[in-house]
C-alpha atoms as a PDB file:
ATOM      1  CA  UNK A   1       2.611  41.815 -30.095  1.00  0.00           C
ATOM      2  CA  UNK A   2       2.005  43.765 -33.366  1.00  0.00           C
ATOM      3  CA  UNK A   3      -0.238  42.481 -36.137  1.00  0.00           C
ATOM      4  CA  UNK A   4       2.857  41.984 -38.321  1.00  0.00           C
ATOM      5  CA  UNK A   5       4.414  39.689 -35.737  1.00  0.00           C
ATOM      6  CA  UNK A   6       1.707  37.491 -35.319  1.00  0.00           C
ATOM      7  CA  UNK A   7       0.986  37.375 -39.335  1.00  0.00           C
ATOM      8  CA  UNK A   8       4.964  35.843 -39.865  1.00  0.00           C
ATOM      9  CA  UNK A   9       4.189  33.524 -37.059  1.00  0.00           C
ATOM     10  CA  UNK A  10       1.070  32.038 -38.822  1.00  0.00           C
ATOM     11  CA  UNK A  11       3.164  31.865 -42.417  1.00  0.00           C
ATOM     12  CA  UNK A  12       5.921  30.404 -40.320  1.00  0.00           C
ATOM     13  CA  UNK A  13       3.381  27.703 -38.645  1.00  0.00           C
ATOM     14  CA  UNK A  14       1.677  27.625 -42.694  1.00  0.00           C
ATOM     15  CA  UNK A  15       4.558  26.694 -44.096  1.00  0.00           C
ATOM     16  CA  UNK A  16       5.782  24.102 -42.048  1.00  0.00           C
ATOM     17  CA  UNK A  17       1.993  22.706 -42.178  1.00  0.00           C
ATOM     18  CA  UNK A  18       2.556  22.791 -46.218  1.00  0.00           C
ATOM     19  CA  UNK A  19       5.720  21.169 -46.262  1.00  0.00           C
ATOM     20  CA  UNK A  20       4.644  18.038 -44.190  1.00  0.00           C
ATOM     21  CA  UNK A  21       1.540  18.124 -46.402  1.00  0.00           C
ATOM     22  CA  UNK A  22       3.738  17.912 -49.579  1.00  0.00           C
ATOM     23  CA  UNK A  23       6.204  15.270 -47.905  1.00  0.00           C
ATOM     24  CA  UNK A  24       3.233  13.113 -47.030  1.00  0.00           C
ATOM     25  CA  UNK A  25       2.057  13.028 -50.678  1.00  0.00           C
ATOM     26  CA  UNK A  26       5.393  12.475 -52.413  1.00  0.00           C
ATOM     27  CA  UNK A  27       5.730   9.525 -50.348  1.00  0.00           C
ATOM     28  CA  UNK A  28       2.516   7.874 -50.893  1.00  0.00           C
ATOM     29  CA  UNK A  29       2.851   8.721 -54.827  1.00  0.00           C
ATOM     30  CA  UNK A  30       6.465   6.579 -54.324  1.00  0.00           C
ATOM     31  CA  UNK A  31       4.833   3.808 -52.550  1.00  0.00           C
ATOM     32  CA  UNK A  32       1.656   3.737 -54.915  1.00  0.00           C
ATOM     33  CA  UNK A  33       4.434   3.603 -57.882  1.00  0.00           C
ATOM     34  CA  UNK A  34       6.278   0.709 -56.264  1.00  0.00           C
ATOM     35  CA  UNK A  35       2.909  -1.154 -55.607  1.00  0.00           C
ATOM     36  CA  UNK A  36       1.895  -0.899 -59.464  1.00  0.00           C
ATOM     37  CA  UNK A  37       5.234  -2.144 -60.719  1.00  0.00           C
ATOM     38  CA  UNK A  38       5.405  -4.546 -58.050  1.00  0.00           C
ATOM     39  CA  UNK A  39       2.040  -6.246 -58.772  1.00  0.00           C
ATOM     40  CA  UNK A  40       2.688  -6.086 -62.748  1.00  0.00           C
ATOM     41  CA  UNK A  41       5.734  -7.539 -62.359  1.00  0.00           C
ATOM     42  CA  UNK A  42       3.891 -10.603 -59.912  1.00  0.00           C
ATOM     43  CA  UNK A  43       0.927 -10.850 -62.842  1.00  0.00           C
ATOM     44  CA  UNK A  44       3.394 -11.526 -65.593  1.00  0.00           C
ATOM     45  CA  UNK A  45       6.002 -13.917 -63.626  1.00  0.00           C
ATOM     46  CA  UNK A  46       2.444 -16.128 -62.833  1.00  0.00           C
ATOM     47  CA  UNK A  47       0.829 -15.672 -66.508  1.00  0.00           C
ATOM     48  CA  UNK A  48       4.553 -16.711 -67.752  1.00  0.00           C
ATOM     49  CA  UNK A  49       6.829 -18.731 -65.458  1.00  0.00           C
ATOM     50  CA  UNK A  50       9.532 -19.048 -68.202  1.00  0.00           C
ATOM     51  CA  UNK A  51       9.511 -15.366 -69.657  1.00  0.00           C
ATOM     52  CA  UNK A  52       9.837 -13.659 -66.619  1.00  0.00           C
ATOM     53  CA  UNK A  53      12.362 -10.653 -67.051  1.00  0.00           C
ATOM     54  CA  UNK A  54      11.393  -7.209 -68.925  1.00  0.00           C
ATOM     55  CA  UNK A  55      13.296  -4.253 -70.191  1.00  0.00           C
ATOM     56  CA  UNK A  56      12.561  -1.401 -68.343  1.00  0.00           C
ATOM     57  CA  UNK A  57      11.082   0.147 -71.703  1.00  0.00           C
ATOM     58  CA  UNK A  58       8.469  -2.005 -71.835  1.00  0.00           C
ATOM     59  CA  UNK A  59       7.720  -2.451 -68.243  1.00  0.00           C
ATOM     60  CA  UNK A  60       7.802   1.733 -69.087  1.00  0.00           C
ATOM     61  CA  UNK A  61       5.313   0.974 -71.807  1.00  0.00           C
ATOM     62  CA  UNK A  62       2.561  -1.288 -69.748  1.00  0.00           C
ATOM     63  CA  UNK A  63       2.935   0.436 -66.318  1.00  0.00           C
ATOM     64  CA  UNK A  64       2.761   3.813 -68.288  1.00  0.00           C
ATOM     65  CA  UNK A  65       5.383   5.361 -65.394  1.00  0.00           C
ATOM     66  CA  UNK A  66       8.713   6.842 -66.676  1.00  0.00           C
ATOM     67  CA  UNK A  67      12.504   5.600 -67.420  1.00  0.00           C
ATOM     68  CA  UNK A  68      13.027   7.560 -63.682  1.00  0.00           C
ATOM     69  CA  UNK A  69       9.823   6.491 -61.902  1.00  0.00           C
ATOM     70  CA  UNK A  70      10.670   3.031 -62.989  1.00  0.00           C
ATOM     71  CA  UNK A  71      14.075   2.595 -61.721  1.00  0.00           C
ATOM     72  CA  UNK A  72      13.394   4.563 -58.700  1.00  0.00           C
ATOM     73  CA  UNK A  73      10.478   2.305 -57.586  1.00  0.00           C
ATOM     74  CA  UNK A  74      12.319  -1.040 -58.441  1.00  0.00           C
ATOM     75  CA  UNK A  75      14.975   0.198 -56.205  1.00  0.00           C
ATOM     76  CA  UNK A  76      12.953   0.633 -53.404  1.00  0.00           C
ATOM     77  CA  UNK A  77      11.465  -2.664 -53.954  1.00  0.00           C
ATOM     78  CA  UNK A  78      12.523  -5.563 -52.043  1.00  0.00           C
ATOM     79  CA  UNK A  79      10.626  -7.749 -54.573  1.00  0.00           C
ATOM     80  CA  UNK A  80      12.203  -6.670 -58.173  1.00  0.00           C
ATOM     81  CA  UNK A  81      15.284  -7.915 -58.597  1.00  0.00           C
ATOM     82  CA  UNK A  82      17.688  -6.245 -61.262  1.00  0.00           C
ATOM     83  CA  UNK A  83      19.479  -8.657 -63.570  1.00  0.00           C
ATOM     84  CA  UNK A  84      21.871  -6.970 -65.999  1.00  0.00           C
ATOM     85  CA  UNK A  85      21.643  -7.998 -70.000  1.00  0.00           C
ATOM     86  CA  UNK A  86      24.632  -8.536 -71.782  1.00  0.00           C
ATOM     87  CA  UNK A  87      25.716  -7.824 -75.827  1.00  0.00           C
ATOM     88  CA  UNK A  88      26.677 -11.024 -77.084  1.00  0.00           C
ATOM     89  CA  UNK A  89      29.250  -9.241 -79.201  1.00  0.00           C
ATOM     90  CA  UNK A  90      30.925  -6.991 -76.889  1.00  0.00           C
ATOM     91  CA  UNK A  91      30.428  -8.731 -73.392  1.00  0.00           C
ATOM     92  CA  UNK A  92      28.877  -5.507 -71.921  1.00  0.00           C
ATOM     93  CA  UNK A  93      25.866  -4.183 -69.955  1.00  0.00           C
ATOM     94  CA  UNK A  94      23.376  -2.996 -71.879  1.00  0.00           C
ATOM     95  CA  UNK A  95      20.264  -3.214 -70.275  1.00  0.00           C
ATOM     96  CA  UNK A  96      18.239  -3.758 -66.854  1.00  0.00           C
ATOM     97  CA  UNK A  97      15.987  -6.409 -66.810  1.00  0.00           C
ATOM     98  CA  UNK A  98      13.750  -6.311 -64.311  1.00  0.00           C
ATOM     99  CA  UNK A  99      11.769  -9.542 -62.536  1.00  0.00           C
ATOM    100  CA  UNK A 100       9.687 -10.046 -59.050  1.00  0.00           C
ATOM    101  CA  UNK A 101      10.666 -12.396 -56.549  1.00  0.00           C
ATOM    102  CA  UNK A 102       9.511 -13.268 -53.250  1.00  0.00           C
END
């Protein structure tokens, strides 16, 4: 075996070493996201029992994750449960509210 050989089967093994590296922190960066909304979401239900939904701006605004990260994590969340805000004028959705249950 040539040097050349053996250099494209060390990127080969490299690469595949990088990629499960990168997988493993994308996942924990989901779960750590999910956690922080998650336990927000717990401390405001139990500092206010009757004001218990939020918009996702300003869950956006205290959690400081984006419009994206936001409704990505609640989805993944068996605790946040999505509740859909309608205009009193027009009957229709517009907004999420988000709220933690157990």
């Amino acid at each position: 075996m040539n040097w050349l050989e053996m250099a494209a089967n060390i990127a080969e093994v490299m690469t595949a070493i990088v990629a499960v590296g990168a997988y493993i922190h994308y996942r924990r960066e989901q779960t750590r996201k999910r956690e922080k909304l998650e336990q927000y979401l717990k401390a405001e239900r139990a500092a206010n029992p009757n004001k218990h939904t939020h918009t996702i701006l300003h869950v956006m605004a205290e959690v400081a994750l984006t419009n994206d990260e936001v409704l990505r994590a609640s989805f993944q969340s068996s605790h946040i449960e999505h509740v859909i805000h309608s205009d009193r004028d027009t009957g229709l959705a517009d907004d999420i509210l988000l709220r933690y249950k157990d």
